[in-house]
C-alpha atoms as a PDB file:
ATOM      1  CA  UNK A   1      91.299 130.884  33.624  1.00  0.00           C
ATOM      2  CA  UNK A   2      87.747 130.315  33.957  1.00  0.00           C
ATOM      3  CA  UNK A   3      84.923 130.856  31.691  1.00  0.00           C
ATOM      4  CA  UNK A   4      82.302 133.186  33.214  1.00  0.00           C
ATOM      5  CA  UNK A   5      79.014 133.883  31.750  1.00  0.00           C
ATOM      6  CA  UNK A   6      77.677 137.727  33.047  1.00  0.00           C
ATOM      7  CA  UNK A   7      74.158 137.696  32.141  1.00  0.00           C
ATOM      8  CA  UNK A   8      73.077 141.733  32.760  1.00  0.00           C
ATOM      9  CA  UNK A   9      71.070 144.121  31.215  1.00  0.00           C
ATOM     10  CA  UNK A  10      73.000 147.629  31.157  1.00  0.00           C
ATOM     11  CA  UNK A  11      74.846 148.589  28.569  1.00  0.00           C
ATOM     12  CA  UNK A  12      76.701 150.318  30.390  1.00  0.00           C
ATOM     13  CA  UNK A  13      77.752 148.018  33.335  1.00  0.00           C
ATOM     14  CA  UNK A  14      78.534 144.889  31.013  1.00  0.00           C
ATOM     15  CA  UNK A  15      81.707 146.777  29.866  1.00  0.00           C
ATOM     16  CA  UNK A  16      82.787 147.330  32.885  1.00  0.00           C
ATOM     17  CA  UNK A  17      82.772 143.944  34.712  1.00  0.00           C
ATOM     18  CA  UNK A  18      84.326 142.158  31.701  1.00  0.00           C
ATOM     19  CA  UNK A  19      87.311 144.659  31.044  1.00  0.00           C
ATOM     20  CA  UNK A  20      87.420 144.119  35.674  1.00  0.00           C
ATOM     21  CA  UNK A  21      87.529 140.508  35.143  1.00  0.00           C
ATOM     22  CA  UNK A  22      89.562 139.846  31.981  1.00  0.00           C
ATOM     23  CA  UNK A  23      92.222 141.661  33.951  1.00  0.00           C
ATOM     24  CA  UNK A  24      91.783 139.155  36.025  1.00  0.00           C
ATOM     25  CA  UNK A  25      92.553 136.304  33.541  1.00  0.00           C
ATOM     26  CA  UNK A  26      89.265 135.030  33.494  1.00  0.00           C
ATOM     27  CA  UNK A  27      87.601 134.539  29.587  1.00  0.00           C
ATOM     28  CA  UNK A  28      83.283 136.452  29.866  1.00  0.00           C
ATOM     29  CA  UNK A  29      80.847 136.165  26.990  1.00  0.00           C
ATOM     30  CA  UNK A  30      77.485 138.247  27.773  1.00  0.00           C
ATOM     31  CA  UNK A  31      74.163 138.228  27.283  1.00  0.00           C
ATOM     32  CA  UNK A  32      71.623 141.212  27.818  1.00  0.00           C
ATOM     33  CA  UNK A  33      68.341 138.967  28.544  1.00  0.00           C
ATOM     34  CA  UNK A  34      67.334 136.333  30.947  1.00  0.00           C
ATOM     35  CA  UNK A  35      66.326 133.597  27.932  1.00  0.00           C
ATOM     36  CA  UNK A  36      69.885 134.378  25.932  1.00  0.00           C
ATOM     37  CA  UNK A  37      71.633 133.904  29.583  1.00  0.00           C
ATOM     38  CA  UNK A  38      69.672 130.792  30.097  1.00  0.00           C
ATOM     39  CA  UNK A  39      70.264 129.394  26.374  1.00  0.00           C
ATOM     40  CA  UNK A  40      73.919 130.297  26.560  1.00  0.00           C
ATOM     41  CA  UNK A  41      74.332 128.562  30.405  1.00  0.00           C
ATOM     42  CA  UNK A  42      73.007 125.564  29.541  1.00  0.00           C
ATOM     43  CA  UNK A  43      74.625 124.981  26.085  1.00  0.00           C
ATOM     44  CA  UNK A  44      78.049 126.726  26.268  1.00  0.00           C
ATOM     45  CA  UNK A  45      78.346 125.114  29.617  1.00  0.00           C
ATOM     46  CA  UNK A  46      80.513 128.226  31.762  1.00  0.00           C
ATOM     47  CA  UNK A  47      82.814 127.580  34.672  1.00  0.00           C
ATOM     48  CA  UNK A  48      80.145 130.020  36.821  1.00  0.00           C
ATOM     49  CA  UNK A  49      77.687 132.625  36.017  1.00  0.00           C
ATOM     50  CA  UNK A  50      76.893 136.501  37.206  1.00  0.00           C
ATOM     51  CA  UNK A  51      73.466 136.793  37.708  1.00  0.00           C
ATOM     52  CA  UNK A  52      71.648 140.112  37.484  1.00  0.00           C
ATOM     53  CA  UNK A  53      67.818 139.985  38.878  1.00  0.00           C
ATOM     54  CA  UNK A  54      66.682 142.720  36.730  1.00  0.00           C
ATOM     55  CA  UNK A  55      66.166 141.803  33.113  1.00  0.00           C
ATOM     56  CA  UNK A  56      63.906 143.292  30.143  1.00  0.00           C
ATOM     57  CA  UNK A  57      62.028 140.026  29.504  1.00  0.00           C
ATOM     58  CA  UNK A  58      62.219 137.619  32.635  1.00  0.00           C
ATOM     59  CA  UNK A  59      63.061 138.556  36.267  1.00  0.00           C
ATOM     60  CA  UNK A  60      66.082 136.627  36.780  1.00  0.00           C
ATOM     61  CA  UNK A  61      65.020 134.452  40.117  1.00  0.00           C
ATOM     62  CA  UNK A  62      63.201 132.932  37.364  1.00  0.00           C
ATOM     63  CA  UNK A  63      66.126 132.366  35.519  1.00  0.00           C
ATOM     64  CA  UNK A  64      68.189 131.222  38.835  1.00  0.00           C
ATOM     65  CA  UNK A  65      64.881 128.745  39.369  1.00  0.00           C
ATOM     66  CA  UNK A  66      65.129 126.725  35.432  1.00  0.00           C
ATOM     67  CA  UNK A  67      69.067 127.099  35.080  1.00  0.00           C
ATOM     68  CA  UNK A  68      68.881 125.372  38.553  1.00  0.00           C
ATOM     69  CA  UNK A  69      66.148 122.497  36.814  1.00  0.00           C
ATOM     70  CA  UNK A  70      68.786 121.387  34.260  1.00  0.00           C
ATOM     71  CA  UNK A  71      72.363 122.897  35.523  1.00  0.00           C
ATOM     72  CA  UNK A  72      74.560 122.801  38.629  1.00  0.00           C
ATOM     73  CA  UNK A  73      76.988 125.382  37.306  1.00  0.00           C
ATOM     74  CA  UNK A  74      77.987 127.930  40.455  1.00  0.00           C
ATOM     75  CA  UNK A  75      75.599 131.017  39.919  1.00  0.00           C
ATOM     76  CA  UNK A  76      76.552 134.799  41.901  1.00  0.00           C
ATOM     77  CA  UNK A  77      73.996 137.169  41.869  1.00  0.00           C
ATOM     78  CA  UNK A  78      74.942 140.328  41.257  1.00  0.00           C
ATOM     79  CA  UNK A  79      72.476 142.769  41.728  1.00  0.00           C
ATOM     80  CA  UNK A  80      71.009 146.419  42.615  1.00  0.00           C
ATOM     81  CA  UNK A  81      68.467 144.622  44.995  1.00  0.00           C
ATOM     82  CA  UNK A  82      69.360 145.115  48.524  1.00  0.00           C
ATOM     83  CA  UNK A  83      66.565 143.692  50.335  1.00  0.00           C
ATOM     84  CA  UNK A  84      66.400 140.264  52.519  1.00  0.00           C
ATOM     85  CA  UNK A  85      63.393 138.935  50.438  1.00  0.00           C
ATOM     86  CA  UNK A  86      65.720 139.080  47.094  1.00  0.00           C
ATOM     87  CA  UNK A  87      68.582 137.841  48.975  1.00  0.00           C
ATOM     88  CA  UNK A  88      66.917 134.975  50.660  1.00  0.00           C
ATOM     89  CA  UNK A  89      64.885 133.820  47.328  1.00  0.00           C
ATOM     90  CA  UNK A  90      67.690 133.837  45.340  1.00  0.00           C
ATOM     91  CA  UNK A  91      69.879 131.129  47.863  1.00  0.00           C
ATOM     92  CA  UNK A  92      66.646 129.309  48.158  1.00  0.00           C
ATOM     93  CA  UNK A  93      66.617 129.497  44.568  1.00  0.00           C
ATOM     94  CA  UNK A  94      69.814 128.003  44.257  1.00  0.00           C
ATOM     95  CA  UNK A  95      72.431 131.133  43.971  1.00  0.00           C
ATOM     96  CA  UNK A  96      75.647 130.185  45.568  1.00  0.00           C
ATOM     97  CA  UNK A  97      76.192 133.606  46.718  1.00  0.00           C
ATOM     98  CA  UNK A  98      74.533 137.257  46.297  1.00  0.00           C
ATOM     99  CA  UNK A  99      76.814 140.090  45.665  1.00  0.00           C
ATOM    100  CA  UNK A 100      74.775 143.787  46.156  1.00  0.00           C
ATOM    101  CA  UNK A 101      75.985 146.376  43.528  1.00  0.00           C
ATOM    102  CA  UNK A 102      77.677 148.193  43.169  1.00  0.00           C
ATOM    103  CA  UNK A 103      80.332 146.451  44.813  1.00  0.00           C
ATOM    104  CA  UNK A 104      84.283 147.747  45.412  1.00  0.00           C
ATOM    105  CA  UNK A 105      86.429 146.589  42.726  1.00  0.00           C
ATOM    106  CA  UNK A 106      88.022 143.081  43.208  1.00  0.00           C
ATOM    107  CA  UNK A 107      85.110 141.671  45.289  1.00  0.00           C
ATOM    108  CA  UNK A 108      83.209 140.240  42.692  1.00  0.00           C
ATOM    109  CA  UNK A 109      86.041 138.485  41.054  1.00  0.00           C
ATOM    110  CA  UNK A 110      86.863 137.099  44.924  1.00  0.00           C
ATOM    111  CA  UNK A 111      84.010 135.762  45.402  1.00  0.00           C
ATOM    112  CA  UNK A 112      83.717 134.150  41.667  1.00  0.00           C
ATOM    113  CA  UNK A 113      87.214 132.632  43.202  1.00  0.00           C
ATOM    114  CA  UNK A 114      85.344 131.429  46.426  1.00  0.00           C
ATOM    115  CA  UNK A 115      82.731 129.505  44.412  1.00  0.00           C
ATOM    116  CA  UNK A 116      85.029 128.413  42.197  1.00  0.00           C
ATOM    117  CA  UNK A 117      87.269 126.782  45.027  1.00  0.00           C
ATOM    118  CA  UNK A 118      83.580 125.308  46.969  1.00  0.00           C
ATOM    119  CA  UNK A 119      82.242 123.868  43.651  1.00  0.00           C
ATOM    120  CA  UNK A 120      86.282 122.109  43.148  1.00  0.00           C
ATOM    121  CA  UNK A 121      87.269 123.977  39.958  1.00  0.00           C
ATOM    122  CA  UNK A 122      91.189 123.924  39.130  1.00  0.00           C
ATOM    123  CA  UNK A 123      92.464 125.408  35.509  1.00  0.00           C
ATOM    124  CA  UNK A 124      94.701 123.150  33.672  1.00  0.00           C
ATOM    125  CA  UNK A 125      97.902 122.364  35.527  1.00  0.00           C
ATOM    126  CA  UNK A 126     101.392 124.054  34.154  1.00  0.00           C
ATOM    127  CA  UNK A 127     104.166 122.378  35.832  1.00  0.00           C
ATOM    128  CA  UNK A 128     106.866 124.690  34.663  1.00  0.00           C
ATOM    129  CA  UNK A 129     106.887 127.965  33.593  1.00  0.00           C
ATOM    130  CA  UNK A 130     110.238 129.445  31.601  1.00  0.00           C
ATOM    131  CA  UNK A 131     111.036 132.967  30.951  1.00  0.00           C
ATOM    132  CA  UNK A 132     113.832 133.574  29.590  1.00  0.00           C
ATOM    133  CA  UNK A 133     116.919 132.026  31.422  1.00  0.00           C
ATOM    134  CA  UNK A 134     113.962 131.894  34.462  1.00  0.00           C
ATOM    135  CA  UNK A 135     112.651 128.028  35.286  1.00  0.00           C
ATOM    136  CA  UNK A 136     109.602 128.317  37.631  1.00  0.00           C
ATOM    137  CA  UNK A 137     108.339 124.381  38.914  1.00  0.00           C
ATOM    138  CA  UNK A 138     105.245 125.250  39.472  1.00  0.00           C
ATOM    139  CA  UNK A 139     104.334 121.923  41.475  1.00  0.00           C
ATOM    140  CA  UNK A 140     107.414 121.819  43.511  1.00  0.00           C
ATOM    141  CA  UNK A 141     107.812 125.184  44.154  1.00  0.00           C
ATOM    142  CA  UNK A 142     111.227 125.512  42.939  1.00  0.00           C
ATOM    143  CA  UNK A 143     113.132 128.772  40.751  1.00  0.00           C
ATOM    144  CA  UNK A 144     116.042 128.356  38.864  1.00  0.00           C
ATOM    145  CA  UNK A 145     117.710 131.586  37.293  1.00  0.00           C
ATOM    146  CA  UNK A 146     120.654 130.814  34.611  1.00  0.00           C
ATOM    147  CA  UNK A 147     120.445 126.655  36.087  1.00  0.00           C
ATOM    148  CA  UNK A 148     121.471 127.802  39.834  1.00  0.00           C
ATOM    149  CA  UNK A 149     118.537 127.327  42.233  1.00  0.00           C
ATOM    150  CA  UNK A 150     117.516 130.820  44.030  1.00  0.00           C
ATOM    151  CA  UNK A 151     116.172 130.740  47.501  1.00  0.00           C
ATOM    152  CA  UNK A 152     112.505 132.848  47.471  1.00  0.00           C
ATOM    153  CA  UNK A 153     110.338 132.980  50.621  1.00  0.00           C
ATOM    154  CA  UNK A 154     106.551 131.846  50.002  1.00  0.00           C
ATOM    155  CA  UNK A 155     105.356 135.074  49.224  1.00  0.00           C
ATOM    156  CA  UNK A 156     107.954 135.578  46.686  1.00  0.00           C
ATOM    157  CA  UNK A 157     107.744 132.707  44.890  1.00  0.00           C
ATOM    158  CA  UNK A 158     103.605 133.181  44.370  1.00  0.00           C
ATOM    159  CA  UNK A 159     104.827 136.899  43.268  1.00  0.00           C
ATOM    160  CA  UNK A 160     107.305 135.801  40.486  1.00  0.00           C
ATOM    161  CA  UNK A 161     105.041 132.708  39.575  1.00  0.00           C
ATOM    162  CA  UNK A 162     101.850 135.269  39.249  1.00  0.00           C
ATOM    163  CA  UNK A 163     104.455 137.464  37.298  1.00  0.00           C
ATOM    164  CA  UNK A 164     105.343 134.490  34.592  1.00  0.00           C
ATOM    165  CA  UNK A 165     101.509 133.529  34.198  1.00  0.00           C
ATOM    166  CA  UNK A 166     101.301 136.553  32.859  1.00  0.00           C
ATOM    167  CA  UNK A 167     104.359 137.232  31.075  1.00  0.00           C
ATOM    168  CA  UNK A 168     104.657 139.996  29.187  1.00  0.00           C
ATOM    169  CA  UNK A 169     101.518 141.569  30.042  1.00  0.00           C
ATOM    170  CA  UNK A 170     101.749 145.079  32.737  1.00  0.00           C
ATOM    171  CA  UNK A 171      99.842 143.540  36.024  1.00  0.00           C
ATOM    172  CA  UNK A 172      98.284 146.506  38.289  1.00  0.00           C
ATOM    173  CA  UNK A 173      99.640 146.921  41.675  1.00  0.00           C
ATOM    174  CA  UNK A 174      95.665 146.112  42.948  1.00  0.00           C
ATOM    175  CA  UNK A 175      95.475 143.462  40.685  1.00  0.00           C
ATOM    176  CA  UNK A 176      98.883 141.740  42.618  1.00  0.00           C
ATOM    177  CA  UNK A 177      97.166 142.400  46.085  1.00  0.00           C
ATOM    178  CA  UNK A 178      93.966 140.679  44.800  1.00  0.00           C
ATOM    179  CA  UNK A 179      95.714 137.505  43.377  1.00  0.00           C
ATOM    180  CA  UNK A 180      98.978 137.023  44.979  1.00  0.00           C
ATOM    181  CA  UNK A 181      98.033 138.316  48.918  1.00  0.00           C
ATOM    182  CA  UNK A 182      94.495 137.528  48.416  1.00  0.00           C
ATOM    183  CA  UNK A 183      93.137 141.317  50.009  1.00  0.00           C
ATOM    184  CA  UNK A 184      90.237 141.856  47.556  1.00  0.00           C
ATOM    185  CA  UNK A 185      89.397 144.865  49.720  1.00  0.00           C
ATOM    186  CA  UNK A 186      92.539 147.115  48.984  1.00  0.00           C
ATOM    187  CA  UNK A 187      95.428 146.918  50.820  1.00  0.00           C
ATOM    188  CA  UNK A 188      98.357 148.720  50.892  1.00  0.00           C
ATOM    189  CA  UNK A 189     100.525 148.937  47.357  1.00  0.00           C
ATOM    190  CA  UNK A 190     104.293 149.232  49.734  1.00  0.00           C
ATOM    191  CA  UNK A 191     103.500 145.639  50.599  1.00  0.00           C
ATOM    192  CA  UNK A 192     103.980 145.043  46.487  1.00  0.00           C
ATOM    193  CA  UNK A 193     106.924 147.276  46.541  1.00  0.00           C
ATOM    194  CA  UNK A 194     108.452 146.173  49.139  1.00  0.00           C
ATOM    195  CA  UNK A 195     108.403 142.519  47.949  1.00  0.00           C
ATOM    196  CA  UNK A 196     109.533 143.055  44.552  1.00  0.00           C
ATOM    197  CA  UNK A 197     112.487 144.787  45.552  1.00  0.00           C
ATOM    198  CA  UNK A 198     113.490 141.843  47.579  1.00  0.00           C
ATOM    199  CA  UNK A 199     112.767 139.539  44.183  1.00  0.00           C
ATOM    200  CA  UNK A 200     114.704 141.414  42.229  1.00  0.00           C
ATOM    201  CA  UNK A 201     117.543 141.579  44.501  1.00  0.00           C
ATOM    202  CA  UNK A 202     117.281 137.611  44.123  1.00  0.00           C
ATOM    203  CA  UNK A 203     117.193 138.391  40.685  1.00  0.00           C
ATOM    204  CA  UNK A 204     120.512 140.492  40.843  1.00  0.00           C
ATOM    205  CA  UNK A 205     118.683 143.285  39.417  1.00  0.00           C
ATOM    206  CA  UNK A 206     117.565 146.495  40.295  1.00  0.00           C
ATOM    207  CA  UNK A 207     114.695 149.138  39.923  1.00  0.00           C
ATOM    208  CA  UNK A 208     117.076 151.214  38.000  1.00  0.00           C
ATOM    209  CA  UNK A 209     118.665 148.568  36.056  1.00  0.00           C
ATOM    210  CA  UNK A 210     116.254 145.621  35.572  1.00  0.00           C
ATOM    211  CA  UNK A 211     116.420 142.540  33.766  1.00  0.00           C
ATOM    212  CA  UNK A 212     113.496 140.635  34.147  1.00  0.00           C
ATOM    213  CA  UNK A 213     110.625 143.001  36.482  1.00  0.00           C
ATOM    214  CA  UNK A 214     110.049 145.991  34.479  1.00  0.00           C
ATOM    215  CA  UNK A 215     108.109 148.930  36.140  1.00  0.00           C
ATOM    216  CA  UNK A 216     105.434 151.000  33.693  1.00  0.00           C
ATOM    217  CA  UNK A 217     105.435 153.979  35.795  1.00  0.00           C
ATOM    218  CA  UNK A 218     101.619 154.569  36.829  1.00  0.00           C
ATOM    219  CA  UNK A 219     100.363 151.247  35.662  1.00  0.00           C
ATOM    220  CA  UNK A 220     102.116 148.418  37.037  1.00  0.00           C
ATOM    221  CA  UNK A 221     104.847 145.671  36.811  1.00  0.00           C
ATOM    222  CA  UNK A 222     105.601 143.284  33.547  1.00  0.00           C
ATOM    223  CA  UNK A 223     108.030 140.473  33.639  1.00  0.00           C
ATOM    224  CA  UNK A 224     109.982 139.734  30.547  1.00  0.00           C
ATOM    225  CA  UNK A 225     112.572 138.266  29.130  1.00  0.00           C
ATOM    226  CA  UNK A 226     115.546 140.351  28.570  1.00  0.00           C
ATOM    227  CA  UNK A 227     115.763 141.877  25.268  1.00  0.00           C
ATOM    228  CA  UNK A 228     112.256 141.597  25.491  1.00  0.00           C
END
């Protein structure tokens, strides 16, 4: 999980991107002016920061220019301003990337990922990973169901792995395709379908009678213990 900053004016964007990324696992605190965004970049110390250019007290290439004097924390603007001038100032500036809004859902959270990656950010290792009588080795890539070792292909393993991060919690079909087959730009939901049926077949469960993937018709999948 990182810890992203969104420094933006509207009231009535700022809801929007921080529901879009939370659902993405990542932690945002806000602020609505270029001096709070500055203050809270340089003491709270993010993992990377959304940058909007157009702020009630100090354009924020300004802000790019003295967060860049004291900080090397990976900025993204993310702004209204379509023009090569903005664009072009802001990387002088320092921005790590430039994102024009509004943007199609997913994109700004892959490129937060693509900065993240560049600038060598990793969130705190979790070797295993145990739901219920599920065992997921994390590092060696490795499932056990009930202490007898199941055979998943690549894909599957990331799926189930994704799945028990978030155990518990109902993860959108989108939200899957964004994280687990990294297609930030839509793709198509059968490929999710498809997959899980083959990891619950592992699972020796069904759609109809499940166990461990549970689907919330019109939202998603959840993974939980059973009984849970």
């Amino acid at each position: 999980m990182a810890q992203v900053l969104l420094i933006e004016a509207d009231d009535r964007v700022r809801p929007h991107v921080v529901r879009s990324l939370g659902e993405h696992g990542h932690a945002v605190s806000c602020a609505a002016t270029g001096m709070a965004g500055l203050s809270m970049a340089v003491e709270g110390r993010p993992s990377v920061v959304v940058l909007e250019l157009c702020l009630p007290d100090v354009d924020g290439t300004q802000v790019l220019t003295m967060l860049r004097a004291v900080s090397d924390v990976p900025v993204i603007v993310a702004s209204t301003r379509d023009d090569d001038a903005s664009l072009i100032g802001c990387l002088d500036a320092g921005a790590d990337d430039y994102v024009v809004k509004p943007c199609a859902p997913g994109l700004l959270e892959a490129r937060i990922r693509a900065v993240l990656r560049r600038a060598g950010y990793a969130p705190a290792a979790r070797p295993h990973l145990r739901v219920g009588g599920l065992d997921i080795d994390l590092a060696g890539r490795r499932v056990a169901l009930d202490g007898l070792g199941l055979e998943l292909s690549p894909r599957e393993f990331d799926l189930l792995a994704h799945l028990a991060e978030h155990a518990g919690e109902v993860v959108t079909k989108p939200r899957l395709l964004s994280d687990v087959w990294h297609q930030a730009w839509g793709g198509s939901e059968k490929t999710v379908d498809v997959h899980l049926s083959w990891l619950r077949r592992k699972l020796g469960e069904s759609a109809s009678r499940p166990r461990y993937v549970h689907t919330v018709r019109g939202v998603g999948v959840r993974l939980a213990a059973p009984g849970e």
